[in-house]
N, C-alpha and C. Protein backbone atom coordinates (compact mmCIF):
# COMPACT_ATOMS: atom_id res chain seq x y z
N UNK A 1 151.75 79.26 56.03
CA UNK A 1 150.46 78.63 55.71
C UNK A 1 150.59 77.11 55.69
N UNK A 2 152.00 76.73 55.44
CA UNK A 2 151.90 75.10 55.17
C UNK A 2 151.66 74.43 56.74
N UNK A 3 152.50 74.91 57.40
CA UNK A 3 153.07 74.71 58.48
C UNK A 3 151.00 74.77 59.67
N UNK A 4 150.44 75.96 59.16
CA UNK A 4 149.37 76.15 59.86
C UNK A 4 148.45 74.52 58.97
N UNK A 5 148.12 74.42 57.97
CA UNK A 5 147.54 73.08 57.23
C UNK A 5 148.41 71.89 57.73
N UNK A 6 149.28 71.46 58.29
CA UNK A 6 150.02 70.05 58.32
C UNK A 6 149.37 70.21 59.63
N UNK A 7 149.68 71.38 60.83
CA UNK A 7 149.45 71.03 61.96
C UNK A 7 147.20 70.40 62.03
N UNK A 8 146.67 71.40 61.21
CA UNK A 8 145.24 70.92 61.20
C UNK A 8 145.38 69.52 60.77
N UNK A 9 146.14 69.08 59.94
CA UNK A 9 145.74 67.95 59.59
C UNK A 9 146.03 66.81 60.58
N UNK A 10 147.11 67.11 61.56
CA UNK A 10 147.40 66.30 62.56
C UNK A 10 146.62 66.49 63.55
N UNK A 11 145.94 67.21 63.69
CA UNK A 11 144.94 67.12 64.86
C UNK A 11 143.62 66.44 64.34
N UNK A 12 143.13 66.88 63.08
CA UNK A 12 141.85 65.49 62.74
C UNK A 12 142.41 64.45 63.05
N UNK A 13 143.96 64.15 62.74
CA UNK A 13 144.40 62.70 62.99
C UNK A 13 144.30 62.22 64.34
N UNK A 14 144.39 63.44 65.03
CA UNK A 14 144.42 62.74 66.30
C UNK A 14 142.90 62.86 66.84
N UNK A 15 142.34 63.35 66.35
CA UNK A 15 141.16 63.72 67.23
C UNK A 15 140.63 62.15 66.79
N UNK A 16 140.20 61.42 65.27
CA UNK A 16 140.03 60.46 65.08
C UNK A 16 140.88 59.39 65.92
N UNK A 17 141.76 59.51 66.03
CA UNK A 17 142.81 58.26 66.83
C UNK A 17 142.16 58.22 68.26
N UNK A 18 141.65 59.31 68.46
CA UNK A 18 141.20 59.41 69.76
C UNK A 18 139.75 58.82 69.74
N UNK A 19 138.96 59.29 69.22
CA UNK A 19 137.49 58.55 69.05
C UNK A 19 137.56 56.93 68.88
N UNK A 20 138.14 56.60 67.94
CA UNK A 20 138.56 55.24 68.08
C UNK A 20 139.29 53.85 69.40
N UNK A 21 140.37 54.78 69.61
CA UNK A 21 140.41 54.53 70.92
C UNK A 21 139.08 54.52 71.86
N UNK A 22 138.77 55.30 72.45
CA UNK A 22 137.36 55.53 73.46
C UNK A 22 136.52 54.88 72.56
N UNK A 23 136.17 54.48 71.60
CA UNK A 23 134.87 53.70 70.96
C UNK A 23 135.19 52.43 70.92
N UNK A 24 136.40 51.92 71.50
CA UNK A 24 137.40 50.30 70.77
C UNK A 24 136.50 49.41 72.46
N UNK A 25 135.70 48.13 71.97
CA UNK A 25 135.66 47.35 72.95
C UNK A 25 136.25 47.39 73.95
N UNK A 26 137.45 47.00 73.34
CA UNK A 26 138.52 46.00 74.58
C UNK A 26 138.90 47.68 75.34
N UNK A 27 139.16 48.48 74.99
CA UNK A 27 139.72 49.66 75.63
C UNK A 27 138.18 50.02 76.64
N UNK A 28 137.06 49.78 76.21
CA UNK A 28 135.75 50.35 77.38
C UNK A 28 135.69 48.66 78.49
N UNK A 29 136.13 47.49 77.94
CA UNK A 29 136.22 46.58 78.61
C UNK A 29 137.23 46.48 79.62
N UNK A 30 138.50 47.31 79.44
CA UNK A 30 139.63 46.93 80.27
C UNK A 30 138.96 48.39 80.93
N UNK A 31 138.62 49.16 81.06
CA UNK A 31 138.12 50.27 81.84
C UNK A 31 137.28 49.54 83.04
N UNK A 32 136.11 48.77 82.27
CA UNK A 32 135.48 48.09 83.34
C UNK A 32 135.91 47.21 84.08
N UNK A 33 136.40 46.07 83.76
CA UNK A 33 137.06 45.56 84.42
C UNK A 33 138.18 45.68 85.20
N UNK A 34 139.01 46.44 84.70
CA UNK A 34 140.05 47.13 85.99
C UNK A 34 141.24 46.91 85.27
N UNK A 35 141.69 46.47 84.18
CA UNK A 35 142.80 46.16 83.34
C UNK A 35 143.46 47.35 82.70
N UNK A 36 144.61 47.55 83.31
CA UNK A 36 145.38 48.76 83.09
C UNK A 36 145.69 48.77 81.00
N UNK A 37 145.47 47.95 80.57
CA UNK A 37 145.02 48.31 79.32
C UNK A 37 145.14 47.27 78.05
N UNK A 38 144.20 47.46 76.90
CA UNK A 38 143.48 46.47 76.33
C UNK A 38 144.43 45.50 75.70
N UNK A 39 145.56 45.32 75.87
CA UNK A 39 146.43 44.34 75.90
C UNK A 39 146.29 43.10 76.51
N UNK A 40 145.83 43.60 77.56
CA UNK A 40 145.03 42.31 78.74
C UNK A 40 144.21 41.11 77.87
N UNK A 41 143.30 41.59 77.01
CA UNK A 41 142.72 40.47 76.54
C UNK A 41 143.87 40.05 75.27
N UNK A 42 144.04 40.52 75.14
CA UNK A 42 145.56 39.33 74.05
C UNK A 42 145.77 38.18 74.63
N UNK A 43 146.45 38.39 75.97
CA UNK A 43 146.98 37.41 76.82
C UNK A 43 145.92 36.65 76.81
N UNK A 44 144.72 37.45 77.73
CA UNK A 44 143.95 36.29 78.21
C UNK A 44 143.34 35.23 76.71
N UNK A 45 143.29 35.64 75.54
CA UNK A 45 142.71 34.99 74.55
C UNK A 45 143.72 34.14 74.36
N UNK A 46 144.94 34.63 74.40
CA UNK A 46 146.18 33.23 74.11
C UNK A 46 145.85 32.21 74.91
N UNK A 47 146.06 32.34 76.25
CA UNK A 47 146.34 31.52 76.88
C UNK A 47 144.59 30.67 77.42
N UNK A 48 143.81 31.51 76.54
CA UNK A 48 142.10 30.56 76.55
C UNK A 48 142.52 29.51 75.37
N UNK A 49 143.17 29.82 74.74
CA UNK A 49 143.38 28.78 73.58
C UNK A 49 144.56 27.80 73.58
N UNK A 50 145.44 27.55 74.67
CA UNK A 50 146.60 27.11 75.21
C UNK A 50 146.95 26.26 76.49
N UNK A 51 146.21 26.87 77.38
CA UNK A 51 146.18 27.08 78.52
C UNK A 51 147.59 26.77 79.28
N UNK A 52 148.51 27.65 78.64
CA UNK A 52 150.05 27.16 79.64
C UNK A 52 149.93 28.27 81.15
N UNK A 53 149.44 29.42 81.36
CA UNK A 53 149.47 29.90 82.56
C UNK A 53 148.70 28.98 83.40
N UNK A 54 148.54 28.30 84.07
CA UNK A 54 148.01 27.85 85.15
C UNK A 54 148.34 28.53 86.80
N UNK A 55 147.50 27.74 87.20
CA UNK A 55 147.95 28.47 88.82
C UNK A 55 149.08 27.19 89.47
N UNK A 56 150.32 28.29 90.54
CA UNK A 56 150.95 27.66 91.17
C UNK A 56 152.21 27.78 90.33
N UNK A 57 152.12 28.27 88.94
CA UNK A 57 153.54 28.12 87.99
C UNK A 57 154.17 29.20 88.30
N UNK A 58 155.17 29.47 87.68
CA UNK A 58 156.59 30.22 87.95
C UNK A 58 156.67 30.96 86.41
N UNK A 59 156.31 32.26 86.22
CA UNK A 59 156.39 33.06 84.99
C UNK A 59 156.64 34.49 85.18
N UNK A 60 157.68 34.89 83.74
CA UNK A 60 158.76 36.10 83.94
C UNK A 60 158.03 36.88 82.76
N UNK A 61 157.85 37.96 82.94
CA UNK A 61 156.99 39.06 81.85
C UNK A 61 157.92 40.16 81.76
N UNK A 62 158.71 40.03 80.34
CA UNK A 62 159.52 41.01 80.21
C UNK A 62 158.88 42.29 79.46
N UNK A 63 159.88 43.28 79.85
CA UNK A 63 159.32 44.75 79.42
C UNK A 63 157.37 44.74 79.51
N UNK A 64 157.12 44.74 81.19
CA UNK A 64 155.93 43.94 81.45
C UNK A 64 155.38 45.33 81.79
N UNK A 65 155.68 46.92 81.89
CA UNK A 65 155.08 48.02 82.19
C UNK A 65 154.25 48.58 80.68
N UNK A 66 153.25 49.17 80.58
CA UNK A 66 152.54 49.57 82.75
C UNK A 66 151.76 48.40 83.02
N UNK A 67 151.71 46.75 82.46
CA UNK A 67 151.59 45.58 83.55
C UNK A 67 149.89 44.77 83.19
N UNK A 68 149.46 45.09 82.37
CA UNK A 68 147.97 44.79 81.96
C UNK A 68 148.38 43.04 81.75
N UNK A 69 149.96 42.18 81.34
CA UNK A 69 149.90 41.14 80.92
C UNK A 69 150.68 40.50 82.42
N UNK A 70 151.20 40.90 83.24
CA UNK A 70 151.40 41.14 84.27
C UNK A 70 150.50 40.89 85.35
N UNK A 71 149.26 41.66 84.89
CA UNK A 71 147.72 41.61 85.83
C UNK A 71 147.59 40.38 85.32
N UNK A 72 147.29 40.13 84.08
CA UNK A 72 146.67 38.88 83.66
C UNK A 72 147.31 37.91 84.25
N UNK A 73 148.69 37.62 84.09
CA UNK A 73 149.34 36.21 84.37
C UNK A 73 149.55 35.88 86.16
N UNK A 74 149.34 37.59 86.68
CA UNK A 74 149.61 36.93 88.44
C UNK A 74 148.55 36.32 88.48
N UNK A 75 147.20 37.24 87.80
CA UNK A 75 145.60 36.46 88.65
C UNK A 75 145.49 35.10 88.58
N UNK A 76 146.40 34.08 86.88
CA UNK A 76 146.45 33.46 86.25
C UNK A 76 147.34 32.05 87.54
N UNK A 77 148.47 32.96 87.86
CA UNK A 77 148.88 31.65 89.10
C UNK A 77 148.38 31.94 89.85
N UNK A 78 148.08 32.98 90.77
CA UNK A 78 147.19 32.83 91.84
C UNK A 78 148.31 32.73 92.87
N UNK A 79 147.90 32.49 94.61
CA UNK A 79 149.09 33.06 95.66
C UNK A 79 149.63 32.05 95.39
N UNK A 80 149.30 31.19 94.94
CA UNK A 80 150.50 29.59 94.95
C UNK A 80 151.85 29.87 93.87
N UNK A 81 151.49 30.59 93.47
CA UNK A 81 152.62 31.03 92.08
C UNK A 81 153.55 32.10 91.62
N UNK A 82 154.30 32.34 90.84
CA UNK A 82 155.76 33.37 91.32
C UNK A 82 155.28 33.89 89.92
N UNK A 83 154.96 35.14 89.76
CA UNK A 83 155.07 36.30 88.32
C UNK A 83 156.15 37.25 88.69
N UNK A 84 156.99 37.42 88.14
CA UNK A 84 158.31 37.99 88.37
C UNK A 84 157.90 39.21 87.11
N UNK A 85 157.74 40.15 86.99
CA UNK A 85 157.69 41.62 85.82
C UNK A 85 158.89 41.84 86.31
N UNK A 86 159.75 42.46 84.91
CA UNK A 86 160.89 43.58 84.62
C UNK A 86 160.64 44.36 83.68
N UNK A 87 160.96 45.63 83.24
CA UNK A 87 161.32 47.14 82.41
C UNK A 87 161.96 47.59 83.00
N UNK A 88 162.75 48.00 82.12
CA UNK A 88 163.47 49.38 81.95
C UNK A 88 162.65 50.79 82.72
N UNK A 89 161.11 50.45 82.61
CA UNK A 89 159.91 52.20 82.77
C UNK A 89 159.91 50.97 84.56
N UNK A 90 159.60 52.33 85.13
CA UNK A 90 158.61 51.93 86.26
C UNK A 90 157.25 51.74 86.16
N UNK A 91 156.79 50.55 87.06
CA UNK A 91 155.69 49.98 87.14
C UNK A 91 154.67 49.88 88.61
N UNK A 92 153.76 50.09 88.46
CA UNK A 92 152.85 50.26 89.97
C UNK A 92 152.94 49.23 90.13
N UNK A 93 152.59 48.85 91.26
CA UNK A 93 152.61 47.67 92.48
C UNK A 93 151.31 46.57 91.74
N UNK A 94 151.51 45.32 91.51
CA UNK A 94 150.19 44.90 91.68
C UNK A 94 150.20 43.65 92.08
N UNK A 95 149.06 42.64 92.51
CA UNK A 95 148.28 41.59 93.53
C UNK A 95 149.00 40.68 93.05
N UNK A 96 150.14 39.52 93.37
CA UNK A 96 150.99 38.35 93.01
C UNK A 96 152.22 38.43 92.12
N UNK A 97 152.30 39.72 92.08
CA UNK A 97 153.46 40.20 91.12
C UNK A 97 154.45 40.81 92.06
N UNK A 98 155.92 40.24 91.23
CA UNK A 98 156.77 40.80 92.02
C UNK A 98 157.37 41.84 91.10
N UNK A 99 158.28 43.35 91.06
CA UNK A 99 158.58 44.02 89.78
C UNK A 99 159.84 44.15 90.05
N UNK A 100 160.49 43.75 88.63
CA UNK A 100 162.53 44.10 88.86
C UNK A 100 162.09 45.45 87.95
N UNK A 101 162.65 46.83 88.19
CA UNK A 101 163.04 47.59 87.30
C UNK A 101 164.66 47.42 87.12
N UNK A 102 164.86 47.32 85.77
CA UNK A 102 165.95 47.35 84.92
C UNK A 102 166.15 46.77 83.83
N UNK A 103 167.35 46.49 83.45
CA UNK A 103 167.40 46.44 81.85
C UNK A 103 167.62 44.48 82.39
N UNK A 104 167.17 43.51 81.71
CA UNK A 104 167.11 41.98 82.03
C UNK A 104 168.34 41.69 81.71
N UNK A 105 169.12 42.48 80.57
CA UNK A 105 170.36 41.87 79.54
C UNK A 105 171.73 42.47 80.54
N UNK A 106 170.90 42.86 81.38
CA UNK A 106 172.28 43.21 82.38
C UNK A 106 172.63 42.15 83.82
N UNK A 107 173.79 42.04 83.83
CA UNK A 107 173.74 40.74 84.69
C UNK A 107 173.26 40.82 86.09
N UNK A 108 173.44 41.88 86.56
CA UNK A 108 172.77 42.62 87.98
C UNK A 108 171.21 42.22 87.73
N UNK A 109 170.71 42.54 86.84
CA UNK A 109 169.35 42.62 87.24
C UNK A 109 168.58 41.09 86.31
N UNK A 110 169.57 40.40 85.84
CA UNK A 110 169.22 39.00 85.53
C UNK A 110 169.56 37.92 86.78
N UNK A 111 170.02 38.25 87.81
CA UNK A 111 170.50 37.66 88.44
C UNK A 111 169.29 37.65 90.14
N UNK A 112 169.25 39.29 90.05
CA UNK A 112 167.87 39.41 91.19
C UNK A 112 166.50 38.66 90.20
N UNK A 113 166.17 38.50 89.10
CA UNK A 113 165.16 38.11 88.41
C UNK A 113 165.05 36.39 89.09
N UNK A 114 166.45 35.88 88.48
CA UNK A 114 166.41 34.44 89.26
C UNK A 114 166.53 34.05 90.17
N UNK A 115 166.97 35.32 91.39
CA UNK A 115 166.79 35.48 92.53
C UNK A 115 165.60 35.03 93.18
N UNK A 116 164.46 35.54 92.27
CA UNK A 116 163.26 35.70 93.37
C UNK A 116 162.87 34.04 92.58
N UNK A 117 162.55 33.95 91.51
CA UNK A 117 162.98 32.50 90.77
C UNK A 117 162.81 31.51 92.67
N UNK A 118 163.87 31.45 92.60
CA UNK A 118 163.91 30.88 93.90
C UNK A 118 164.51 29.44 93.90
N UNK A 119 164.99 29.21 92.59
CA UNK A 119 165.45 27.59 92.06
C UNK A 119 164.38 27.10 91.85
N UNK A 120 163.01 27.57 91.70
CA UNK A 120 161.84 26.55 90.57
C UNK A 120 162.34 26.87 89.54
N UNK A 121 161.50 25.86 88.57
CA UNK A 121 161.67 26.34 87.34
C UNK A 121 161.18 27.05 86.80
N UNK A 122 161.69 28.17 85.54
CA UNK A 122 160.51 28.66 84.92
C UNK A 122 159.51 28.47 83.97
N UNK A 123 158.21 28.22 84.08
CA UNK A 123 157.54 27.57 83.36
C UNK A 123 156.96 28.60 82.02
N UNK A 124 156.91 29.71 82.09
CA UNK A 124 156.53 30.43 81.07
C UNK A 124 157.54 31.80 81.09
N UNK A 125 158.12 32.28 79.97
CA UNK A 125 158.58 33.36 79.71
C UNK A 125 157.34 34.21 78.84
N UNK A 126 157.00 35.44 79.14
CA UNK A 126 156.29 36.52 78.21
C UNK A 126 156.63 37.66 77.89
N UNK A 127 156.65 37.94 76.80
CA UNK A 127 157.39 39.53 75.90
C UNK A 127 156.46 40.31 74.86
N UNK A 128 155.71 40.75 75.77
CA UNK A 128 155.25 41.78 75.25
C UNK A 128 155.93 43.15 74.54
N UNK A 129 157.41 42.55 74.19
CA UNK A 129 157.99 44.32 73.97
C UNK A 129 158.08 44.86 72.59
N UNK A 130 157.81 45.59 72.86
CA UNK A 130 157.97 46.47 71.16
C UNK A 130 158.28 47.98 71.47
N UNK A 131 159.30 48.40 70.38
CA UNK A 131 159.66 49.94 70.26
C UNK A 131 158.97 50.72 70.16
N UNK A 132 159.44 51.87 70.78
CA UNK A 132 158.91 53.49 70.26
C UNK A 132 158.78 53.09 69.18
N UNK A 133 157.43 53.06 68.27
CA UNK A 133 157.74 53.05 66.40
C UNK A 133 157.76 54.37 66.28
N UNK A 134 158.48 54.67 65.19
CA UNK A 134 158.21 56.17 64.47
C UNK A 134 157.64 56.35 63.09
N UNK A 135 157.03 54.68 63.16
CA UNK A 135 156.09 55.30 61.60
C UNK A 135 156.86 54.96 59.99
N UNK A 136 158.17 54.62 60.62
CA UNK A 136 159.51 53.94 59.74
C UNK A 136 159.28 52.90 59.41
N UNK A 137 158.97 51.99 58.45
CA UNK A 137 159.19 50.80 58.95
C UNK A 137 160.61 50.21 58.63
N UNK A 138 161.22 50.74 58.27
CA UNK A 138 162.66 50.50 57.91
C UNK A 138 163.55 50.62 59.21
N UNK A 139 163.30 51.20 59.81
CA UNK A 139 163.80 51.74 61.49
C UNK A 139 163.24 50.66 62.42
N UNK A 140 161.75 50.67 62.32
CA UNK A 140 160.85 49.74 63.48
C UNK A 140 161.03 48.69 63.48
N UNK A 141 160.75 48.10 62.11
CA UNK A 141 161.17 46.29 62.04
C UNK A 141 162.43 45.56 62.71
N UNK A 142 163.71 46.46 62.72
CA UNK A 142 164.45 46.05 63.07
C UNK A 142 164.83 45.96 64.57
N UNK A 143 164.09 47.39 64.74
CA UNK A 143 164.46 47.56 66.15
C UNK A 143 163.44 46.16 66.99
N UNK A 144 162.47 46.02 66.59
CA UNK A 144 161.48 44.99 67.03
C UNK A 144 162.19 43.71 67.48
N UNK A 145 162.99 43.48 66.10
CA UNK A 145 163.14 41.85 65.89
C UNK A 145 164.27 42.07 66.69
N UNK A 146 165.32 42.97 66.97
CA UNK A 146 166.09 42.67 68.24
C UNK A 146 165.48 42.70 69.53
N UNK A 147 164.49 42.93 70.24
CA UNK A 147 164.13 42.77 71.20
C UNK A 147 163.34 41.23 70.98
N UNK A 148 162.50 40.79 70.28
CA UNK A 148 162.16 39.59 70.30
C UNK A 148 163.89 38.61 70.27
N UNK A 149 164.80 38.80 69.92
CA UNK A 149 165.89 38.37 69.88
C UNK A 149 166.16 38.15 70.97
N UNK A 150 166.06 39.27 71.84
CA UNK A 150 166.31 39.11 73.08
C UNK A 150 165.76 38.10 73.77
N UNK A 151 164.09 38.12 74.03
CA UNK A 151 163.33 37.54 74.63
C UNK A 151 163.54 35.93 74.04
N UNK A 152 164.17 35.97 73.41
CA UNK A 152 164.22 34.34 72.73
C UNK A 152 165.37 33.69 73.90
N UNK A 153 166.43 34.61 73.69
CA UNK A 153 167.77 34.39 74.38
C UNK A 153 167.56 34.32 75.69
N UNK A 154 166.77 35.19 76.30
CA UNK A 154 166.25 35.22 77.40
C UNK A 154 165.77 33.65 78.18
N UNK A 155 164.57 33.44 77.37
CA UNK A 155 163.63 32.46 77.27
C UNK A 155 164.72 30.72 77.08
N UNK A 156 165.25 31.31 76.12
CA UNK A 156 166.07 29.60 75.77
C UNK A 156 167.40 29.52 77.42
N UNK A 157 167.23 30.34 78.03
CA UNK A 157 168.40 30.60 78.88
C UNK A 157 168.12 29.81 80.44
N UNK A 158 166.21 30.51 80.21
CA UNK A 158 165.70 30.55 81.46
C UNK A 158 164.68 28.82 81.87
N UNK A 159 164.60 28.23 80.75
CA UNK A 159 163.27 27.27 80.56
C UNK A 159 164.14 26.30 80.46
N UNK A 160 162.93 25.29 81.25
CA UNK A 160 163.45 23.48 80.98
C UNK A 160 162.40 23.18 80.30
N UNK A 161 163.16 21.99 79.91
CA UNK A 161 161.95 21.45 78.61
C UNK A 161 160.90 21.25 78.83
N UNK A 162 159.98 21.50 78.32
CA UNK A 162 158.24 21.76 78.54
C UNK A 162 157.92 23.14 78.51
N UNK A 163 158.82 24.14 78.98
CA UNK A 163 158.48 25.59 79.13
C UNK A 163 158.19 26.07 77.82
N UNK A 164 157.55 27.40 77.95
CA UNK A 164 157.12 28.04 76.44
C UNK A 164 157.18 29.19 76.99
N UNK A 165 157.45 29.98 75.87
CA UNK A 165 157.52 31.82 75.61
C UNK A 165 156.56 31.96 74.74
N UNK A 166 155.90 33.00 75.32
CA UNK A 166 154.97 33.54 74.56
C UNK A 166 155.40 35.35 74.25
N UNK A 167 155.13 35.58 72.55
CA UNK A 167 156.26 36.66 72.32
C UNK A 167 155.00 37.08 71.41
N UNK A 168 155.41 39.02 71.15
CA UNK A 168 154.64 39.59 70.52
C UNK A 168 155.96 39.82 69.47
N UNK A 169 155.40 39.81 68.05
CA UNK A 169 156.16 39.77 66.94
C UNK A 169 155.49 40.95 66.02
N UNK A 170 156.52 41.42 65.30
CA UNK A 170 155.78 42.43 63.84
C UNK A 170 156.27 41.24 62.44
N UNK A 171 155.12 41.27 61.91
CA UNK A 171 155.44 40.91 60.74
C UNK A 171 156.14 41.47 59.86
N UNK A 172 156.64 40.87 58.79
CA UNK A 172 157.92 42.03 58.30
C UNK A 172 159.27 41.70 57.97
N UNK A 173 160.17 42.35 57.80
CA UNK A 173 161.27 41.82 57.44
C UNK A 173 161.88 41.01 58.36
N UNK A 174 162.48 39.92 57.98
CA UNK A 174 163.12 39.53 59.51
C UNK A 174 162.53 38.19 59.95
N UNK A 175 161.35 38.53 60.27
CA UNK A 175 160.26 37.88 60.67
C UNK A 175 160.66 35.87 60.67
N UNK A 176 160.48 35.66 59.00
CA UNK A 176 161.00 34.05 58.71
C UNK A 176 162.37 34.04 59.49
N UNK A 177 163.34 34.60 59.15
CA UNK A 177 164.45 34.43 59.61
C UNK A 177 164.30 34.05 60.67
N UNK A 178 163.70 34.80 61.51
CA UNK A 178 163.71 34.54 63.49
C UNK A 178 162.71 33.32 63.44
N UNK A 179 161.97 33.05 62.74
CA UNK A 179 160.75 31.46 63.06
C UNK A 179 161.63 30.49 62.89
N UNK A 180 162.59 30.61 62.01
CA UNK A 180 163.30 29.58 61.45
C UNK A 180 163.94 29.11 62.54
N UNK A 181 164.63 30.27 63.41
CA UNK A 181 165.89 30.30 64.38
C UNK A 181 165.09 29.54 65.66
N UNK A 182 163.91 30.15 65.70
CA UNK A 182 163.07 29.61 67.00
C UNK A 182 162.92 27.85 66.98
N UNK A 183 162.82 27.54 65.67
CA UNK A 183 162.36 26.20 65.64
C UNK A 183 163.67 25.52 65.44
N UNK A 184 164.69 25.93 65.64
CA UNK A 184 165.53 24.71 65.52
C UNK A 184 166.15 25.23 67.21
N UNK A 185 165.38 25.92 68.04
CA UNK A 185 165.80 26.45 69.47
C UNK A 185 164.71 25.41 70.15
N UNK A 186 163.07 25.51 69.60
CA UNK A 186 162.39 25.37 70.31
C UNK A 186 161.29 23.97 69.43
N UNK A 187 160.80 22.83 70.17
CA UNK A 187 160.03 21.66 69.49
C UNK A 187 158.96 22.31 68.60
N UNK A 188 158.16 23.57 68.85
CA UNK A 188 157.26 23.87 68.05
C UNK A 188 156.99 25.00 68.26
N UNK A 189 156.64 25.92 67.27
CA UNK A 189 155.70 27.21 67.67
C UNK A 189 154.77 27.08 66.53
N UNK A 190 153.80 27.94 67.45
CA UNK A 190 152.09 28.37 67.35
C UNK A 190 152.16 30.09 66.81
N UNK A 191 151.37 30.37 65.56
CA UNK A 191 151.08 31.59 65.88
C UNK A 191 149.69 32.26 65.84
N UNK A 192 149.33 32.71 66.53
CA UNK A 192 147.65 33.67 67.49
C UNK A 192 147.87 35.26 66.79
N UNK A 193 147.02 35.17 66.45
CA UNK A 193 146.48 36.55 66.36
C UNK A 193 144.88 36.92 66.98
N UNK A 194 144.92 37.41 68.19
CA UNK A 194 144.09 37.88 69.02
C UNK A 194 142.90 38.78 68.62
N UNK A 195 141.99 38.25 69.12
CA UNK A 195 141.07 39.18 68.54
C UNK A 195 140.87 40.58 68.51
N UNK A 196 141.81 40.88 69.89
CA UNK A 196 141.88 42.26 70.76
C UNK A 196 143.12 43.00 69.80
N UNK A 197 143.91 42.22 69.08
CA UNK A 197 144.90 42.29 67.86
C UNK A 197 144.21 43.77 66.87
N UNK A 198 144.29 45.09 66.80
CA UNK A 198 143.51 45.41 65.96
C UNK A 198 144.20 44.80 64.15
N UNK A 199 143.04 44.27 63.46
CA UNK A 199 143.31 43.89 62.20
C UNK A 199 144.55 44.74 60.99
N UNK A 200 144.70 45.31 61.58
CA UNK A 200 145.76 46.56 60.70
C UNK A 200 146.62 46.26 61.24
N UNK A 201 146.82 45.97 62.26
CA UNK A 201 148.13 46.06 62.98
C UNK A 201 149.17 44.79 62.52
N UNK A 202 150.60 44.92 62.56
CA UNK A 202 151.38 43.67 61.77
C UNK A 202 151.52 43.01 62.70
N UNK A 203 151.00 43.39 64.62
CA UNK A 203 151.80 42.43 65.51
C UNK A 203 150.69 41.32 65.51
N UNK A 204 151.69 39.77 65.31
CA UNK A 204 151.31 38.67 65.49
C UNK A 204 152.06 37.86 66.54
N UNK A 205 151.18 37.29 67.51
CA UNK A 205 152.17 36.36 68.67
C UNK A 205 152.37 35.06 68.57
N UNK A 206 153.53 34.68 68.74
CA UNK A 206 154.07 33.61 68.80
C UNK A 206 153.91 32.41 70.37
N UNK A 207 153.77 31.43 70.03
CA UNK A 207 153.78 30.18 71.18
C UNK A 207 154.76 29.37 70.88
N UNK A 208 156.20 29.13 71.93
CA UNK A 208 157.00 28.05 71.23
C UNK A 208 157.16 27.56 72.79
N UNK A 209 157.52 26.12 72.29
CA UNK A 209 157.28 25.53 73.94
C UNK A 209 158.69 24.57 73.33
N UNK A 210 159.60 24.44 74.26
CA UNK A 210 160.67 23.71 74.50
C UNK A 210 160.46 22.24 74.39
């Protein structure tokens, strides 16, 4: 009997998770517009309030599948400009984007990344990545803040001065620690919380420009 009540109760959960979803703006907006998903307006609201994507620049979108920030930043340079996407997942093909599948922290596939690079510079790094959560936050937080770890290392590796990373963060443990680390890496960071951000949610993004 318990087992028959936990499973009902997970299906109201989902059936609600689901209505919400299909009733959420940005999710009937990225439908219309063609944006593989409502992540898209994050970006685009950052960078309305920033404006570091321009057209003609040179920008790397890590763990960039399935590519909604990806869409945003190729349309963003335009044919004059190099969007380089990598993951670990495979990713469909899309219009000014080039895609590395693999892991970035491996030297093989950091190396085709700066490959296509081409000796410009890179003007924007973006990290959209975050874990499988499981609802832990004792598990999630951490796993998070090592991948933003990454993307920092990444970012401080790849950029000349003027460049900026733009990073999705969980608030949370950890959190100061890594701002602290960023700002004595990077002249300043910004932090955005997007409107497309749902309000519950702890992820807040970061702007730090070299």
């Amino acid at each position: 009997m318990a087992t028959r009540i936990e499973n009902k109760k997970l299906s109201k959960s989902s059936r609600a998770w689901m209505k919400e979803h299909l009733d959420d703006y940005y999710v009937q907006q990225a439908q219309k517009e063609g944006y593989r998903a409502r992540a898209a307006y994050k970006l685009l609201e950052i960078n309305d309030k920033t404006k570091l994507i321009r057209p003609g620049m040179t920008v790397v979108d890590l763990g960039s599948a399935p590519g909604s920030w990806s869409q945003v930043a190729g349309r963003l340079v335009g044919d004059n400009g190099i969007l380089i996407a990598s993951d670990i997942l495979p990713m469909d093909a899309l219009e000014n984007v080039t895609f590395i599948q693999g892991d970035f922290r491996e030297q093989d596939v950091f190396e085709r990344i700066m490959s296509e690079v081409g000796g410009r510079k890179v003007d924007v790094v973006l990290s959209d990545m975050a874990p499988n959560t499981s609802g832990n936050t004792a598990v999630d937080q951490p796993r998070m803040m090592y991948l933003c770890e990454l993307a920092v290392e990444f970012a401080e590796a790849v950029l000349p001065a003027g460049g900026s990373l733009i990073m999705k963060v969980f608030q949370g443990e950890g959190e100061q620690a890594l701002r602290q680390d960023i700002q004595q890496r990077f002249s300043k960071v910004r932090s955005i919380k997007p409107a497309a951000s749902r309000p519950r949610s702890k992820e807040m993004f970061w702007v730090a420009t070299k």
